[in-house]
Protein backbone atom coordinates (compact mmCIF):
# COMPACT_ATOMS: atom_id res chain seq x y z
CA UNK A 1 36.71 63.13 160.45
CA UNK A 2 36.98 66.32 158.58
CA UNK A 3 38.22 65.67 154.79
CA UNK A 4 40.85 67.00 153.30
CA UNK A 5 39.20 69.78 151.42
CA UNK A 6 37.45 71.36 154.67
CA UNK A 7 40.91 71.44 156.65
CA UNK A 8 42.11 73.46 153.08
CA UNK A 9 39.37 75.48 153.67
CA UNK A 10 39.91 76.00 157.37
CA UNK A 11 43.60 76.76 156.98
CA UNK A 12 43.08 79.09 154.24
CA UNK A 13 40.57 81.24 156.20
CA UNK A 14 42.52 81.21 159.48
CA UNK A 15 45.41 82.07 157.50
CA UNK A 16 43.10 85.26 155.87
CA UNK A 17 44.00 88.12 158.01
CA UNK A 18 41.41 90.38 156.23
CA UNK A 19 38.46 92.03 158.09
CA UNK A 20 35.31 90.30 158.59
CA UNK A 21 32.10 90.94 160.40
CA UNK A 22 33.01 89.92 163.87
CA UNK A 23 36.69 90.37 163.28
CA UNK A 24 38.38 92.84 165.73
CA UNK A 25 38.76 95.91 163.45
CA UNK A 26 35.75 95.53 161.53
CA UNK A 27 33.20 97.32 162.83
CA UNK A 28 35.87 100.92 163.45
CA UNK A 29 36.56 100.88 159.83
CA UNK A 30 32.56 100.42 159.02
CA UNK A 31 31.83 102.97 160.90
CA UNK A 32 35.08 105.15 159.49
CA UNK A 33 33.85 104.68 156.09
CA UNK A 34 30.14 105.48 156.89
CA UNK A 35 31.03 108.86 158.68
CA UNK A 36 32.89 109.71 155.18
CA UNK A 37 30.18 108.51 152.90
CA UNK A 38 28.10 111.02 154.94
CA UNK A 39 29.89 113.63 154.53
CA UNK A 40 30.60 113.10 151.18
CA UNK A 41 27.37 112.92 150.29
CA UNK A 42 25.94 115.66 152.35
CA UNK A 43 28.30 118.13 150.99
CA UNK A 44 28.39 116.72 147.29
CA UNK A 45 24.89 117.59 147.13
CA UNK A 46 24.51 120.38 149.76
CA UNK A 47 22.68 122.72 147.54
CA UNK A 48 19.94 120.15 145.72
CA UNK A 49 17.26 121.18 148.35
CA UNK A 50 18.09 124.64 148.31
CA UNK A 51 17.40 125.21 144.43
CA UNK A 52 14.61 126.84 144.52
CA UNK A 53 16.28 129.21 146.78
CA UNK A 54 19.22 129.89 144.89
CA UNK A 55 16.68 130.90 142.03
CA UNK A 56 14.92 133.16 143.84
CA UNK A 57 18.17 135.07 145.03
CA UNK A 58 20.28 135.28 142.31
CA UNK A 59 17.22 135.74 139.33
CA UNK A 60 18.47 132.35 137.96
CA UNK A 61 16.67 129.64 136.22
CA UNK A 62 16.46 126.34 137.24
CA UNK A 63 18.92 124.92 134.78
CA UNK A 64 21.45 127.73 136.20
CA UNK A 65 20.82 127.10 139.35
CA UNK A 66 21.53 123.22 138.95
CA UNK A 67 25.10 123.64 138.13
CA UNK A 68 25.54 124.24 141.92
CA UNK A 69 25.15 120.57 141.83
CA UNK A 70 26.55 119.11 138.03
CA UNK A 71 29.75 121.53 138.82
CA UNK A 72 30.70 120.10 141.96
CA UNK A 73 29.86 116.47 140.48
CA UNK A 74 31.23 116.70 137.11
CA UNK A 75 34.30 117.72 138.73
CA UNK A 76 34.47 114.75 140.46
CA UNK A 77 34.03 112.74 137.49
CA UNK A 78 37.29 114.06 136.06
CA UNK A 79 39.34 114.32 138.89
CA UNK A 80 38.33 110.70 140.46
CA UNK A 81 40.66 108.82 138.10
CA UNK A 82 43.73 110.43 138.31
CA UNK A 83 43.07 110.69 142.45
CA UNK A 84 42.76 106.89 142.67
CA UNK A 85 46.16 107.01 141.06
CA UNK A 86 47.55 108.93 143.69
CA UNK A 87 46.17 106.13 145.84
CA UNK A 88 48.18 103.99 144.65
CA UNK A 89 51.28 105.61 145.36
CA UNK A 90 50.13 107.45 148.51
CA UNK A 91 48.10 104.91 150.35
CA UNK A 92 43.80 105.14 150.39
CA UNK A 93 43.87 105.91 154.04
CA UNK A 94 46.21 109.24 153.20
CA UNK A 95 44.15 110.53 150.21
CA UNK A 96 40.77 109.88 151.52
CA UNK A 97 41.74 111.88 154.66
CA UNK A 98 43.12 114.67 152.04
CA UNK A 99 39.62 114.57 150.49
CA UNK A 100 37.96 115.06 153.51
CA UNK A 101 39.96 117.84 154.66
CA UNK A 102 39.94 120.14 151.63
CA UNK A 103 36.25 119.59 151.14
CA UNK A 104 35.35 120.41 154.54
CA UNK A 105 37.31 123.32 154.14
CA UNK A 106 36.29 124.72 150.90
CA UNK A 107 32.19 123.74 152.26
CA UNK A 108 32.80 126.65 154.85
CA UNK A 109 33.71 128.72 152.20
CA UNK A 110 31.03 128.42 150.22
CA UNK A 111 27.86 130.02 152.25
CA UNK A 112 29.68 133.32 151.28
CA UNK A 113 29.54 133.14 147.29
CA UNK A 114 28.93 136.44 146.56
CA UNK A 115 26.77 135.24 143.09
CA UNK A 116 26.12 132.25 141.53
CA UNK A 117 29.19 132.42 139.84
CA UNK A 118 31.73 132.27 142.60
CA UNK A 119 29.04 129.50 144.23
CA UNK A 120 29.40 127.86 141.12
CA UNK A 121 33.21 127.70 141.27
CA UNK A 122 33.81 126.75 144.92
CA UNK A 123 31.26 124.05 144.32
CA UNK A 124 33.55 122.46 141.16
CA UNK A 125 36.34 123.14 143.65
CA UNK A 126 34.68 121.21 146.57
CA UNK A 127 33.53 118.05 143.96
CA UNK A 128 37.28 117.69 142.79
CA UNK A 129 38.51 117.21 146.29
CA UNK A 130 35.91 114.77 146.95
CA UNK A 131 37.37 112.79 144.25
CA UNK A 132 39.82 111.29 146.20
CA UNK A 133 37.15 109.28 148.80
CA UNK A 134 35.16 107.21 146.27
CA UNK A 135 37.78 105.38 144.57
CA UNK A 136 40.30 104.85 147.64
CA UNK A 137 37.37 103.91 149.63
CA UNK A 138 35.83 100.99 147.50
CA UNK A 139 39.76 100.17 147.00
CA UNK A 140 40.64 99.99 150.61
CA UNK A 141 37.46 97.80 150.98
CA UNK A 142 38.63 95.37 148.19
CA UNK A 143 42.31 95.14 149.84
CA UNK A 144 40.91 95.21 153.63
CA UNK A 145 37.81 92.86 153.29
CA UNK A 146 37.59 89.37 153.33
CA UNK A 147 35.66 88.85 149.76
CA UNK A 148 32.60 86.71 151.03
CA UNK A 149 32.27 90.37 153.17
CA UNK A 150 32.65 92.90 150.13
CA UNK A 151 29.24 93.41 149.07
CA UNK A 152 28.19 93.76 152.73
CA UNK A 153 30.94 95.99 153.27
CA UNK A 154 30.10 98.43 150.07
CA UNK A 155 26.65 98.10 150.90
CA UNK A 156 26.79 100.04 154.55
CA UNK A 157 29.89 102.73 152.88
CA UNK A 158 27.07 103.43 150.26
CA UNK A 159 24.62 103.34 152.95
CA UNK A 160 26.52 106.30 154.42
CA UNK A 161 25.99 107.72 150.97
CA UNK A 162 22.69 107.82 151.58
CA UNK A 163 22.26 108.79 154.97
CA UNK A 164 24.48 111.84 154.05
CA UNK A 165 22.85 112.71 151.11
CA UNK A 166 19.38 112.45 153.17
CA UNK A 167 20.66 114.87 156.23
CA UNK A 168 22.26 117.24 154.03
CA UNK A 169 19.20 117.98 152.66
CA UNK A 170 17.20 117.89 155.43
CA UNK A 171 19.29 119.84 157.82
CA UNK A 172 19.64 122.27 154.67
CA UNK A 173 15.79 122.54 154.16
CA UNK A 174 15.00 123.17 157.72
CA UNK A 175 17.63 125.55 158.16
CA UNK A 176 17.07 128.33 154.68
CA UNK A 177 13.40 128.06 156.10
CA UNK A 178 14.51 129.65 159.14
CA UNK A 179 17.46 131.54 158.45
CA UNK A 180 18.81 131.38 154.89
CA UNK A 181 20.06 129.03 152.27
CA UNK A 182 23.22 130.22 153.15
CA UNK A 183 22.93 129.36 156.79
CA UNK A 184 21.76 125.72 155.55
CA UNK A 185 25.35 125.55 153.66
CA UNK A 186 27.32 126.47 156.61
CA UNK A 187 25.23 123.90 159.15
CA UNK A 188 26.25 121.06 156.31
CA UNK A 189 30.15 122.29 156.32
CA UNK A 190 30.23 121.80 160.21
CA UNK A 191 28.49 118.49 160.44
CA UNK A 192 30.99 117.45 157.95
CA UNK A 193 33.52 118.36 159.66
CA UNK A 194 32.24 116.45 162.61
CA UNK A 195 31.97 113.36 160.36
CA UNK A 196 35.65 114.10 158.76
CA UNK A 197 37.37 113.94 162.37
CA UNK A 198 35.37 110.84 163.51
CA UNK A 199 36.58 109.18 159.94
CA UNK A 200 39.88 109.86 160.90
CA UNK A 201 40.18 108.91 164.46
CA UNK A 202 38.03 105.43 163.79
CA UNK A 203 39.81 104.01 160.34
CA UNK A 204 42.10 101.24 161.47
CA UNK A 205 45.46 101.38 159.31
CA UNK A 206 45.94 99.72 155.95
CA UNK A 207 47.76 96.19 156.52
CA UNK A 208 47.29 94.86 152.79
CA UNK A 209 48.11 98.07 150.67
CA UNK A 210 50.97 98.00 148.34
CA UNK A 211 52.33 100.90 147.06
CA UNK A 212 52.12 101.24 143.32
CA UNK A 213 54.05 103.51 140.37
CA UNK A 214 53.03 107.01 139.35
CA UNK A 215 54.17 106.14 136.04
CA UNK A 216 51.65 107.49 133.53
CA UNK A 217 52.43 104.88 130.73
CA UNK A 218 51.61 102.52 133.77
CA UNK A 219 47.98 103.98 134.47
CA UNK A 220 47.05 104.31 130.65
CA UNK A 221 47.91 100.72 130.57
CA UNK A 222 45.80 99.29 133.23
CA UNK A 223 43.01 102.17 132.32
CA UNK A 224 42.85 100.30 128.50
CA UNK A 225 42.56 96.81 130.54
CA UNK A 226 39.41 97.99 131.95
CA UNK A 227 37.96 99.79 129.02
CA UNK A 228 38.48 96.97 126.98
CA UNK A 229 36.55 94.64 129.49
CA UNK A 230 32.94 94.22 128.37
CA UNK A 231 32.02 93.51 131.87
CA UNK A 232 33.33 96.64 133.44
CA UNK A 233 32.26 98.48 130.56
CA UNK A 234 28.62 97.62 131.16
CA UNK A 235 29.10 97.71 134.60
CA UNK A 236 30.32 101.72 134.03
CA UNK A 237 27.18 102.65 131.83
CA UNK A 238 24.68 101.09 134.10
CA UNK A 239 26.51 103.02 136.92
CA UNK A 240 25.91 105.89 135.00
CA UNK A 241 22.33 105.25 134.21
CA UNK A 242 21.22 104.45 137.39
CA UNK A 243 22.76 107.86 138.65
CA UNK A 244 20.95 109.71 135.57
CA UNK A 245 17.50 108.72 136.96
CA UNK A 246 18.81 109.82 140.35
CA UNK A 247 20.14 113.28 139.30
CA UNK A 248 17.99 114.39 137.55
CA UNK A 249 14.64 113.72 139.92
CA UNK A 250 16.72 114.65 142.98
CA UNK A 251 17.11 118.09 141.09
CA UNK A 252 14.29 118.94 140.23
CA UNK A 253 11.87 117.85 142.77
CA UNK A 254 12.74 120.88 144.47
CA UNK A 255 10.91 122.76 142.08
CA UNK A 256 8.26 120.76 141.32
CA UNK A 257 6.93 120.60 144.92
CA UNK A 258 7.03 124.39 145.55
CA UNK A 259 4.34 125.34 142.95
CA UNK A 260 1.10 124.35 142.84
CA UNK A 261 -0.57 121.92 143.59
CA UNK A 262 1.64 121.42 146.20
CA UNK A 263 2.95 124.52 147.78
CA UNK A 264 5.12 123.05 150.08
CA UNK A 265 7.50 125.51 152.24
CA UNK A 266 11.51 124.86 152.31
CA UNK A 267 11.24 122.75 155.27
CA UNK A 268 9.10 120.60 154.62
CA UNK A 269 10.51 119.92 150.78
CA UNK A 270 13.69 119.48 152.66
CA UNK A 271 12.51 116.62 154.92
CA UNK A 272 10.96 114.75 151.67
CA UNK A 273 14.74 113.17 151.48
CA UNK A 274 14.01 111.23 154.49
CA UNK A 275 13.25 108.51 151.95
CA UNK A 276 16.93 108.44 151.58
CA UNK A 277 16.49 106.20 154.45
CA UNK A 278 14.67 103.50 151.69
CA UNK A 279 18.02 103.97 150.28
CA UNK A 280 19.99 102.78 153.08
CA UNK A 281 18.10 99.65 154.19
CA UNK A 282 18.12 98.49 150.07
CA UNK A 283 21.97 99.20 149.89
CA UNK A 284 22.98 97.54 152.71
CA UNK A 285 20.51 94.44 151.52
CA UNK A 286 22.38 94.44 148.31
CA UNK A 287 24.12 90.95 149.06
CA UNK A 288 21.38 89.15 150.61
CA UNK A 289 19.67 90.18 146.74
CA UNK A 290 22.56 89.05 144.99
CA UNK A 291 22.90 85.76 146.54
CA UNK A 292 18.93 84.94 146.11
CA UNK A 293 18.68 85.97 142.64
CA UNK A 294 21.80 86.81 140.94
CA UNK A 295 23.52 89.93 139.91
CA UNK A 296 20.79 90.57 136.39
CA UNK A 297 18.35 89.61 138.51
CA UNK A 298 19.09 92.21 141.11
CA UNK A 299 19.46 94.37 138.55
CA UNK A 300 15.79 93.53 137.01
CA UNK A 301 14.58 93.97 140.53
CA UNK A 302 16.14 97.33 140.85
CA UNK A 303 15.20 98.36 137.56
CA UNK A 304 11.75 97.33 137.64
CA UNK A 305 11.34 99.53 140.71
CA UNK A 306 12.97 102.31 139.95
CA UNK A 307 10.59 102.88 136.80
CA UNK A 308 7.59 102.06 138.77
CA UNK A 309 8.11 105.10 140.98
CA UNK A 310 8.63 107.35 138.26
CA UNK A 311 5.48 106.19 136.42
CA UNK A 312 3.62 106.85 140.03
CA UNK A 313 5.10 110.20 140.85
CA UNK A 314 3.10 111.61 137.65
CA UNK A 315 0.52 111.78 139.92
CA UNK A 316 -1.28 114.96 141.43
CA UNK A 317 -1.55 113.11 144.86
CA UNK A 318 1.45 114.23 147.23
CA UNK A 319 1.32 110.53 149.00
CA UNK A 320 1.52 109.40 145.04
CA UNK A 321 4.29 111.51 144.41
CA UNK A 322 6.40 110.64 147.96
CA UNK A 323 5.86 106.46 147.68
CA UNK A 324 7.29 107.04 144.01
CA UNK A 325 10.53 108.92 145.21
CA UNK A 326 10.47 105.60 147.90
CA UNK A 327 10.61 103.68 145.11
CA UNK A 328 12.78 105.27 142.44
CA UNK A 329 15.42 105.73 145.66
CA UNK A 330 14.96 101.71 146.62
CA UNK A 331 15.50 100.74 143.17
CA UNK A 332 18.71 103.48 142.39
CA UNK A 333 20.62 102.47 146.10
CA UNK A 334 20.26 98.47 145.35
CA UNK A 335 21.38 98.74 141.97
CA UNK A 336 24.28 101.23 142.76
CA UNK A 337 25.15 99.13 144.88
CA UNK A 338 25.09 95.32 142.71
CA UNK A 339 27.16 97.28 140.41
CA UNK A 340 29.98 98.99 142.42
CA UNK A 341 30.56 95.72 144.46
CA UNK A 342 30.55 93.85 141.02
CA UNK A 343 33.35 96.44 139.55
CA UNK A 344 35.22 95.67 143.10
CA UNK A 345 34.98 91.74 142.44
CA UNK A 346 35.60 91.79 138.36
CA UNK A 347 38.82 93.84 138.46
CA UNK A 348 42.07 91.67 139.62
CA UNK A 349 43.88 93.79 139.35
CA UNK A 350 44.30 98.00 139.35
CA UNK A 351 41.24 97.69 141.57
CA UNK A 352 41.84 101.39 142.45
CA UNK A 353 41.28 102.52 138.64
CA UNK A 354 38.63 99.69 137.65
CA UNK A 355 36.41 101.50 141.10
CA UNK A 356 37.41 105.40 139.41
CA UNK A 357 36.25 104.68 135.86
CA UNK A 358 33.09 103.34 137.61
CA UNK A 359 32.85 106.58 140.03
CA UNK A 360 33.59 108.82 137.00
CA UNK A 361 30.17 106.99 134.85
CA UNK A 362 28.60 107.55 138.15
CA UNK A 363 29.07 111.16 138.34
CA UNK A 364 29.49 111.98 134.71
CA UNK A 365 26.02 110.44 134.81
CA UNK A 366 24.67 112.58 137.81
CA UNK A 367 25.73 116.33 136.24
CA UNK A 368 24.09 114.58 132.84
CA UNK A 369 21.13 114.02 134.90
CA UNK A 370 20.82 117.05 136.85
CA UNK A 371 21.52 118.89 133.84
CA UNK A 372 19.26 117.39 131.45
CA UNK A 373 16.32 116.84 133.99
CA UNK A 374 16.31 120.59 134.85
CA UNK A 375 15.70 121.11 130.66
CA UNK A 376 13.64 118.63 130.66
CA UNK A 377 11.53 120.09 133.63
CA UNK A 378 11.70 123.49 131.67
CA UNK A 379 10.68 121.97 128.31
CA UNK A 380 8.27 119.85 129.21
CA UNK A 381 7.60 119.86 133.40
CA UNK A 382 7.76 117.20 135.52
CA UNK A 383 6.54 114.27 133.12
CA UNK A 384 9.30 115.31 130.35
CA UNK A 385 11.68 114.57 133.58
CA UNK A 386 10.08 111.33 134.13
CA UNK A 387 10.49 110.95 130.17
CA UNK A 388 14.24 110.92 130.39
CA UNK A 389 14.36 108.69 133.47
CA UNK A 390 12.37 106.39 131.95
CA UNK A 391 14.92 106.42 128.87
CA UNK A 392 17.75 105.99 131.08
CA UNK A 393 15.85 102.84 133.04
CA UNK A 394 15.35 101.17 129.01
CA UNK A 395 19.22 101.82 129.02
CA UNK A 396 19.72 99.95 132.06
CA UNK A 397 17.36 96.98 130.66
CA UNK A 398 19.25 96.66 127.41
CA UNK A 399 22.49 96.64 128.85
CA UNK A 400 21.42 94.12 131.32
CA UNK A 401 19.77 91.57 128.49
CA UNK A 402 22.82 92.15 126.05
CA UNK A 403 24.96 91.00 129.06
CA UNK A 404 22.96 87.56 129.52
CA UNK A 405 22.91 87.29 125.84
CA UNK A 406 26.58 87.35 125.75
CA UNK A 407 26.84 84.60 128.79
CA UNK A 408 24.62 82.11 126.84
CA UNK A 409 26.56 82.51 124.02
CA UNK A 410 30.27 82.00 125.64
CA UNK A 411 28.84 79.16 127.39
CA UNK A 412 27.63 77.46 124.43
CA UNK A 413 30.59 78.52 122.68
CA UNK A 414 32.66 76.77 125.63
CA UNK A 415 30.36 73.16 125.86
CA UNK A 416 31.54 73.19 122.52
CA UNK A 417 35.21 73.25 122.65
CA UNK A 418 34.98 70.96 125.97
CA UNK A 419 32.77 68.46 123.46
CA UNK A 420 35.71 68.66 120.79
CA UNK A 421 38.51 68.23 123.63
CA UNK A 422 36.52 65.43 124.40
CA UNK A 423 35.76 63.74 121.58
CA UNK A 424 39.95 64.30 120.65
C-alpha cells in the first residue's frame, strides 16, 4: 500500500498543470523559445565576425569597430528591466513577440549604415528591442514549467543562444567572404525573420500568467527586494563575469586570427564559432551538473574550464588556440546557465525583474567585455585579453568561495539557535 505521503505527492503532481518533458505542449514551446534564442543571439551579435571588416571599410580601429557589438548590448542592459515590467502588465508571450518583430525589422535596416555611425545607432536600436525576449522568456519558463523541469528548460532556451550566436557568425563569415559584410548582415536579418515567425506560430499560450501593476513605486519596490538579496546579488555579478570573459574573446578573436601567424580568410574565421556547438551540449547539461555536484561546484567546474582555455589559447598553434575557445565556450554556456536557472529558482516572487537585473549584469558585462578586451588587445595583444579574462574568472572564484563561506556560517549560526530552543 502506498503511504500517505506518496498519494500527497501523486495528487499534488497530477493536480500540477505546468509543462513537463513529455507533457502535451512541451516540446512546441521548447522549440518556440529555441527559434527566439537563435535569433536573438544571431542578431545581438551579427557583426562580432565581421570586425575586422568593418575596420577595414570605415578606417576604424578595433575598439571603434566593437561598439557595433557593446552598443547593441549595452542597450539591452538598460532597456531589459523596464521591458520585463511591461511583461508584467502585457503578458511575456506579447512582448517577446514585440521584441522579435522590431529587431527583425531594424536587422534589415542595418546592412545599409551609411558609416559606422549610423551602424552604430541602428545597432543600440536593435539591442533595446531585444530587451524584451530575455527577461519574459526565463519568466514565462518559471510560470509555464514544472520546477523539477526549469533548469532543463533554461538550459535548451540558452542552448538556442548558442546555436544563434554560432550561425550568425558563421553564415556572416561565409557570406562578407563572398559578397560583403554587408551582405552577411542582411542573410542574418532574414534567417531571423524565419526564426521570429516559427517562434510565433509554435509558442503555446500562457495559462499561469497573471497580470501585474505598472505602478513605478511598485517596480522600485520589488527591484530593492532583489538588490538587497545577497544571493541574487552574487548571482548578478557572476552573470556578469562569466559574460566579460565571453565578450571580450568573442571580440577580438576576429582580429587576432587575421594577422599573422595565422592569416586566416573571413570564412574560415567565421566558421571558428562552430564551437558554439560546445556551448550548446554544456548548457543543456547544466542540470544533470547541478544535481551531481551542486550549484558552487558547477560553478568550480565551469570556472576551472573556462580559465584553462584561455591559458591554452596563448599558444602559437591554431589547434591550441581552437580547443581553448572549446573550452572557454564549455565553461561560459554551463555556468550561464547554473546561474540564470538559479536567479529563476531564488526569486518568489517578481520573477520577471529578479531574471532582468540578471540579463542587465549579463549584458552590462558583455559591452564591458567587448569594450575592454578590444583595449586590452590594443594595449597589450592577445595575452593582455587573456589578462582581463583571467581577472574576471578570479572574480567568479571569489564570489563563489564568499558564497560557501556565508552558508557555513548561517548554518552554524542556525545549529545554534536550534541547540538553545532545545536546551529551553
Amino acid at each position: 500500500m502506498p503511504s500517505a505521503s506518496t498519494k500527497a505527492a501523486a495528487t499534488s503532481t497530477a493536480a500540477d498543470t505546468r509543462l513537463a518533458p513529455g507533457a502535451p505542449g512541451y516540446r512546441r514551446m521548447s522549440f518556440a523559445l529555441f527559434a527566439a534564442g537563435l535569433a536573438a543571439f544571431a542578431l545581438l551579435y551579427s557583426t562580432q565576425a565581421l570586425l575586422p571588416a568593418i575596420s577595414a571599410e570605415f578606417g576604424a580601429t578595433a575598439s571603434a569597430a566593437s561598439w557595433t557589438v557593446s552598443a547593441a548590448t549595452g542597450a539591452l542592459a538598460l532597456l531589459v528591466l523596464p521591458m520585463s515590467a511591461l511583461s508584467e502588465r502585457f503578458g511575456r508571450r506579447t512582448l517577446m513577440t514585440a521584441s522579435l518583430a522590431v529587431a527583425v525589422a531594424v536587422g534589415l535596416l542595418v546592412p545599409f549604415a551609411p558609416n559606422l555611425e549610423w551602424l552604430i545607432a541602428l545597432r543600440a536600436v536593435q539591442g533595446a528591442a531585444l530587451a524584451g525576449l530575455p527577461a519574459s522568456a526565463m519568466a514565462f519558463l518559471a510560470e509555464e514549467v514544472r520546477p523539477k523541469a526549469l533548469i532543463a528548460a533554461i538550459g535548451l532556451f540558452v542552448a538556442g543562444n548558442s546555436i544563434g550566436g554560432m550561425s550568425g557568425r558563421i553564415v556572416t563569415g561565409w557570406v562578407a567572404q563572398m559578397w560583403g559584410w554587408r551582405a552577411g548582415l542582411l542573410a542574418v536579418g532574414l534567417t531571423a525573420a524565419v526564426c521570429a515567425v516559427a517562434f510565433r506560430l509554435l509558442l503555446p499560450r500562457a495559462r499561469h500568467f497573471t497580470p501585474g501593476s505598472l505602478n513605478p513605486r511598485t517596480l522600485a519596490r520589488t527591484v530593492r527586494t532583489h538588490l538587497s538579496d545577497p544571493l541574487l546579488m552574487r548571482l548578478y555579478a557572476i552573470g556578469a563575469l562569466f559574460m566579460t570573459v565571453f565578450g571580450a574573446v568573442y571580440t577580438v578573436i576576429g582580429y587576432r586570427l587575421v594577422e599573422a601567424p595565422f592569416s586566416l580568410p573571413q570564412g574560415v574565421i567565421g566558421s571558428i564559432f562552430l564551437v558554439y556547438l560546445v556551448g550548446t551540449v554544456s548548457s543543456a547539461a547544466a542540470g544533470k551538473l547541478v544535481a551531481r555536484t551542486g550549484r558552487r561546484g558547477a560553478l568550480y567546474l565551469a570556472v576551472g574550464t573556462t580559465a584553462a582555455g584561455l591559458l591554452l589559447s596563448l599558444s602559437s598553434s591554431l589547434g591550441a588556440v581552437l580547443l581553448g575557445l572549446v573550452l572557454i565556450t564549455a565553461g561560459f554556456f554551463a555556468g550561464h546557465a547554473v546561474a540564470s536557472s538559479s536567479v529563476s529558482r531564488t526569486a518568489t516572487t517578481g520573477r520577471a525583474q529578479a531574471s532582468a537585473l540578471y540579463q542587465s549584469a549579463y549584458y552590462i558585462g558583455s559591452s564591458v567585455g567587448g569594450t575592454l578586451g578590444a583595449v586590452a588587445f590594443h594595449a597589450g595583444g592577445w595575452p593582455g585579453t587573456v589578462l582581463l579574462g583571467l581577472a574576471a574568472v578570479l572574480g567568479v572564484v571569489s564570489i563563489t568561495l564568499y558564497g560557501s563561506h556565508s552558508a557555513r556560517v548561517s548554518a552554524r549560526a542556525e545549529a545554534r539557535r536550534f541547540q538553545v530552543r532545545t536546551a529551553a
